[in-house]
N, C-alpha and C. Protein backbone atom coordinates (compact mmCIF):
# COMPACT_ATOMS: atom_id res chain seq x y z
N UNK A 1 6.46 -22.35 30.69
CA UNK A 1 6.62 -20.98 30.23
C UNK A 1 5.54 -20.12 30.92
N UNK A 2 5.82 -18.69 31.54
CA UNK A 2 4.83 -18.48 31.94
C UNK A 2 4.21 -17.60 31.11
N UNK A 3 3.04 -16.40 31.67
CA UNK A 3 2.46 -16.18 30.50
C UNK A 3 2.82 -14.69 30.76
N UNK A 4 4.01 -14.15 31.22
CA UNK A 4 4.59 -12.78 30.67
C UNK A 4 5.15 -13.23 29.07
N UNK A 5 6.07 -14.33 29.55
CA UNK A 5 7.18 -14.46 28.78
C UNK A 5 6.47 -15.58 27.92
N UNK A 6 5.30 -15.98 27.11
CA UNK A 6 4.39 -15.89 26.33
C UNK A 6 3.53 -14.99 25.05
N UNK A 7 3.46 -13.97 26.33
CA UNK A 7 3.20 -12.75 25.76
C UNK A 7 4.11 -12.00 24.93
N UNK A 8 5.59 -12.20 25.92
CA UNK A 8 7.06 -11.51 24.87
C UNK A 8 6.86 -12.01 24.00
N UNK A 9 7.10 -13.46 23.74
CA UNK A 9 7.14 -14.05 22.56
C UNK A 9 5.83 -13.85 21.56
N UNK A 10 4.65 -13.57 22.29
CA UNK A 10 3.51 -13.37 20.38
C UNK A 10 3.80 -11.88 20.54
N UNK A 11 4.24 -11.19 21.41
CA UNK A 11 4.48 -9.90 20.60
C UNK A 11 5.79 -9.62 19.81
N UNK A 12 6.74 -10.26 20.25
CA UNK A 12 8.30 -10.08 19.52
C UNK A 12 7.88 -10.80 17.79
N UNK A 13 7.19 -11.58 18.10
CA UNK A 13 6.49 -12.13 16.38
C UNK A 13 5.86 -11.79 15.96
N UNK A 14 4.97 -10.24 16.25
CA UNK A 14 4.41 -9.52 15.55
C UNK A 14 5.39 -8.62 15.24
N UNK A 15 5.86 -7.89 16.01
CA UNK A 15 7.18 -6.89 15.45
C UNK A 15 7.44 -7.90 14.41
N UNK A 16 8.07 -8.64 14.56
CA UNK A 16 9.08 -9.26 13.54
C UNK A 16 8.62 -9.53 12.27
N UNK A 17 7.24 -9.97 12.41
CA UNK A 17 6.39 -10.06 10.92
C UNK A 17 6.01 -8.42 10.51
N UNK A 18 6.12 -7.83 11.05
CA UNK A 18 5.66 -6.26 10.95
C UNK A 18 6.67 -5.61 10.68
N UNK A 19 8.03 -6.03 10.82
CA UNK A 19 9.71 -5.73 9.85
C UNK A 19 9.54 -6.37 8.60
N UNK A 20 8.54 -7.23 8.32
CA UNK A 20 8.63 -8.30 6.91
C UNK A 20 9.86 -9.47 7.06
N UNK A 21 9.69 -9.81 8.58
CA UNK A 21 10.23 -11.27 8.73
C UNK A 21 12.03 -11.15 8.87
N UNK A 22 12.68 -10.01 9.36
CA UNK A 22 14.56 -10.23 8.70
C UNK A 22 15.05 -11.29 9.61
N UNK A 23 16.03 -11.35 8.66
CA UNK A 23 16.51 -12.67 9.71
C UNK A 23 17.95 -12.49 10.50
N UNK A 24 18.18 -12.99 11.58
CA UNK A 24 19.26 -12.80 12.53
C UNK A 24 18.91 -11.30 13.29
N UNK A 25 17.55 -10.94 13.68
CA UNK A 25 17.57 -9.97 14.38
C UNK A 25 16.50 -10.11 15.58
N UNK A 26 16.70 -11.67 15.66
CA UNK A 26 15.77 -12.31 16.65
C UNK A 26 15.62 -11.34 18.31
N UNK A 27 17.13 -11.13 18.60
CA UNK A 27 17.18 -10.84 20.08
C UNK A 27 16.93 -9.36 20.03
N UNK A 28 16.64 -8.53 19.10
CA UNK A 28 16.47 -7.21 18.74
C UNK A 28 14.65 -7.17 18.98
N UNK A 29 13.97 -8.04 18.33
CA UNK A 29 12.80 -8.22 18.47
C UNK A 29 12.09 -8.50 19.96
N UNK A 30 13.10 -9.53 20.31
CA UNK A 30 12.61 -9.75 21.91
C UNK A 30 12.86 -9.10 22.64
N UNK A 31 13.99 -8.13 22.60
CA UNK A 31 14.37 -7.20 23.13
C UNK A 31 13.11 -6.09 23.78
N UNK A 32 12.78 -5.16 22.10
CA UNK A 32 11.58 -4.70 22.02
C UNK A 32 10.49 -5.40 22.86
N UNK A 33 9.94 -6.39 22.50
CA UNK A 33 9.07 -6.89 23.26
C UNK A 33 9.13 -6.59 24.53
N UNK A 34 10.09 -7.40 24.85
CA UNK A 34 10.47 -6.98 26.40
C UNK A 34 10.21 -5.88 27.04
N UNK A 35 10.94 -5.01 26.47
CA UNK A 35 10.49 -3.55 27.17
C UNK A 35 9.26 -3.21 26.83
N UNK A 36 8.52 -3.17 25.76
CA UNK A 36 7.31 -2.95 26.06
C UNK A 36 6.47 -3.54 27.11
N UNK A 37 6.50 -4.80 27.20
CA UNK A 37 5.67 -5.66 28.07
C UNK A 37 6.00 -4.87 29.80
N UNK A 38 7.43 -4.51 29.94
CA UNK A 38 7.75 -4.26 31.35
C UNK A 38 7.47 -2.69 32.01
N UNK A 39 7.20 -2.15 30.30
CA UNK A 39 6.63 -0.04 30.64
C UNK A 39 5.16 -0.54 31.03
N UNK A 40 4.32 -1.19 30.33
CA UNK A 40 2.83 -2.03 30.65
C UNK A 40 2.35 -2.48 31.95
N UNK A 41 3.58 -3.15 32.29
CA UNK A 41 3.65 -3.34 33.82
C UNK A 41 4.02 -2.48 34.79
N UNK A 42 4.27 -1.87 34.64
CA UNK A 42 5.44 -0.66 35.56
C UNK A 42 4.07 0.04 36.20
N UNK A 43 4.18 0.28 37.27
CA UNK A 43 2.95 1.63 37.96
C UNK A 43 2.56 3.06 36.94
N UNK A 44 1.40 3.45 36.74
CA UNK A 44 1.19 4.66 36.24
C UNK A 44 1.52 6.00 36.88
N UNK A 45 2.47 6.94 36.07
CA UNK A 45 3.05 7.61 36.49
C UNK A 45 2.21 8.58 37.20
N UNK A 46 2.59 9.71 38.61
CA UNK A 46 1.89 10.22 39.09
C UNK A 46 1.53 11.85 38.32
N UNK A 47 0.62 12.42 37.90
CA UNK A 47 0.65 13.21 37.53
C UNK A 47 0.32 14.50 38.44
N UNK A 48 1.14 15.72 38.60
CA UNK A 48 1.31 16.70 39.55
C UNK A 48 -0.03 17.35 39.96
N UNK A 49 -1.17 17.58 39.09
CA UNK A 49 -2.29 17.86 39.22
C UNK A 49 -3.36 16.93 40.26
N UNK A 50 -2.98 15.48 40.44
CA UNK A 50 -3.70 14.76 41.18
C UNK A 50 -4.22 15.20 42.59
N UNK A 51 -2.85 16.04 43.42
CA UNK A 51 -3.43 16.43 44.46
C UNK A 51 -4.01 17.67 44.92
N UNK A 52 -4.22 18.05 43.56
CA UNK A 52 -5.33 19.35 43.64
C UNK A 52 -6.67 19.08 44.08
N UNK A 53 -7.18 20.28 44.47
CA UNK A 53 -9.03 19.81 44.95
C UNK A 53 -9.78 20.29 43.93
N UNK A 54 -10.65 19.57 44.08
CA UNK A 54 -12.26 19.89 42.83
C UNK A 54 -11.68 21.53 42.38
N UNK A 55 -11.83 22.46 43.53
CA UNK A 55 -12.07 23.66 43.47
C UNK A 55 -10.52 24.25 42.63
N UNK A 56 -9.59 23.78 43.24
CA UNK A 56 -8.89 24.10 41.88
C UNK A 56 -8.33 23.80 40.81
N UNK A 57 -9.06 22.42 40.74
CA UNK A 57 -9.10 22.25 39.11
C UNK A 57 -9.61 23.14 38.21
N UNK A 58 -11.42 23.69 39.15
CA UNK A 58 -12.75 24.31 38.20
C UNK A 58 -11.78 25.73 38.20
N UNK A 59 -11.40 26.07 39.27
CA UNK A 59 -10.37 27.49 38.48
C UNK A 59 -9.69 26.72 37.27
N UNK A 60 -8.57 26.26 37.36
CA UNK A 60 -7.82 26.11 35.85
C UNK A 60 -8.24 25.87 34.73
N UNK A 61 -9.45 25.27 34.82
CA UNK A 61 -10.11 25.48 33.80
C UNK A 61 -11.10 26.61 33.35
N UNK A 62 -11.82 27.45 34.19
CA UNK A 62 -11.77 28.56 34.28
C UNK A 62 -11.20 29.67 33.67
N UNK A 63 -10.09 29.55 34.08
CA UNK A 63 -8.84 30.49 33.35
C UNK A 63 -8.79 30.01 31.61
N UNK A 64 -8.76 29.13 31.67
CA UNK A 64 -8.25 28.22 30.30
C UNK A 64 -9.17 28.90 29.29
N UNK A 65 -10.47 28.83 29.82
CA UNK A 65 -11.23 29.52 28.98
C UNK A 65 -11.49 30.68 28.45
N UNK A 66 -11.11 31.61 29.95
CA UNK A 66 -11.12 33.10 29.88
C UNK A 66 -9.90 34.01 29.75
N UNK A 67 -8.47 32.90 29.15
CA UNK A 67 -6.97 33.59 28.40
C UNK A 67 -6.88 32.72 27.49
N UNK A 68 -7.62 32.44 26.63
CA UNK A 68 -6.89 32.11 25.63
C UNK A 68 -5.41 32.10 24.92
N UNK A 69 -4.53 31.28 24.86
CA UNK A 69 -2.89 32.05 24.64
C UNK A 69 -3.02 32.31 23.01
N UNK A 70 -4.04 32.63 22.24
CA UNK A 70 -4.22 33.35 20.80
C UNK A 70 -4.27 34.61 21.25
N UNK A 71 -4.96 34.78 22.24
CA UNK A 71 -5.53 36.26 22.64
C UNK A 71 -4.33 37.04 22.35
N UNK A 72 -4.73 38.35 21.66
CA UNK A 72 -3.26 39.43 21.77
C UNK A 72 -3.43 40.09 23.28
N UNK A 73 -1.92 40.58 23.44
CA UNK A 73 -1.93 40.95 24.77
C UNK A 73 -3.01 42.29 25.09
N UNK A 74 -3.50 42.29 26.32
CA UNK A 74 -4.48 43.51 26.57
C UNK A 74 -3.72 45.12 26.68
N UNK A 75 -2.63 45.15 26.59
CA UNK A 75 -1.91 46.57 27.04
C UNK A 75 -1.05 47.35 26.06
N UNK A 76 -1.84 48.16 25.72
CA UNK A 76 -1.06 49.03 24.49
C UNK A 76 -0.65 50.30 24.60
N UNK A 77 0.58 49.99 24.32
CA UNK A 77 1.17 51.64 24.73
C UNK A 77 0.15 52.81 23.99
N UNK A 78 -0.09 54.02 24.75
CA UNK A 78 -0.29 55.30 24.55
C UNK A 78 0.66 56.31 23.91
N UNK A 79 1.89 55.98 24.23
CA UNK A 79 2.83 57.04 23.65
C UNK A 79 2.97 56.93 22.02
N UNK A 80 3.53 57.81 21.14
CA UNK A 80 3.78 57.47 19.82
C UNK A 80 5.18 56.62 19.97
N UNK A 81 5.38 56.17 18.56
CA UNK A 81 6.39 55.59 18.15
C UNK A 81 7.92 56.71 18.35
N UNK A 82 7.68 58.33 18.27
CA UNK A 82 8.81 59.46 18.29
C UNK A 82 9.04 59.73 19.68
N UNK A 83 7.95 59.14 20.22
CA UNK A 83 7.74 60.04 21.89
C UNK A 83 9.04 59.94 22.71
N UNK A 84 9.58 60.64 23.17
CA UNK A 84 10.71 60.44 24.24
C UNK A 84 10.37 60.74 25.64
N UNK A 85 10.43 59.65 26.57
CA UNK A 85 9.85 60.33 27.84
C UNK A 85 10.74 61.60 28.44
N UNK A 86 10.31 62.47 29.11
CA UNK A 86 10.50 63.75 29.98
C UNK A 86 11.80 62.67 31.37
């Protein structure tokens, strides 16, 4: 046995004790296992920011700090609520 499919198996028997043991839902358990064990293995996904440089990361964070998205917007109308433009 090797020791992926080792691993399926003490993790499909923790699920399964962690359902409180049901019975006849063996291949449901290994199932689970399975795919977990093979997302674990799989390459880490690339995230779009990676090929940014130092310099514009320190902007985005930058910004992050200095717009808050609580902030109310900066631009308030002048006209009244009756005003009709010309």
């Amino acid at each position: 046995m090797s020791d992926m499919e080792q691993g399926i198996r003490e993790r499909a028997y923790f699920l399964w004790q962690k359902e409180g043991c049901p019975e006849g839902r063996e291949h449901e358990f290994w199932e689970r296992a399975r795919l977990l064990a093979q997302a674990e293995a799989a390459p880490a996904f690339p995230l779009p920011d990676r090929g940014r440089s130092a310099a514009d990361k320190l902007v985005d964070e930058a910004s992050k700090e200095s717009f808050p998205a609580s902030d109310p917007p900066s631009f308030t109308s002048t006209a009244g609520a009756g005003d009709v433009p010309d």
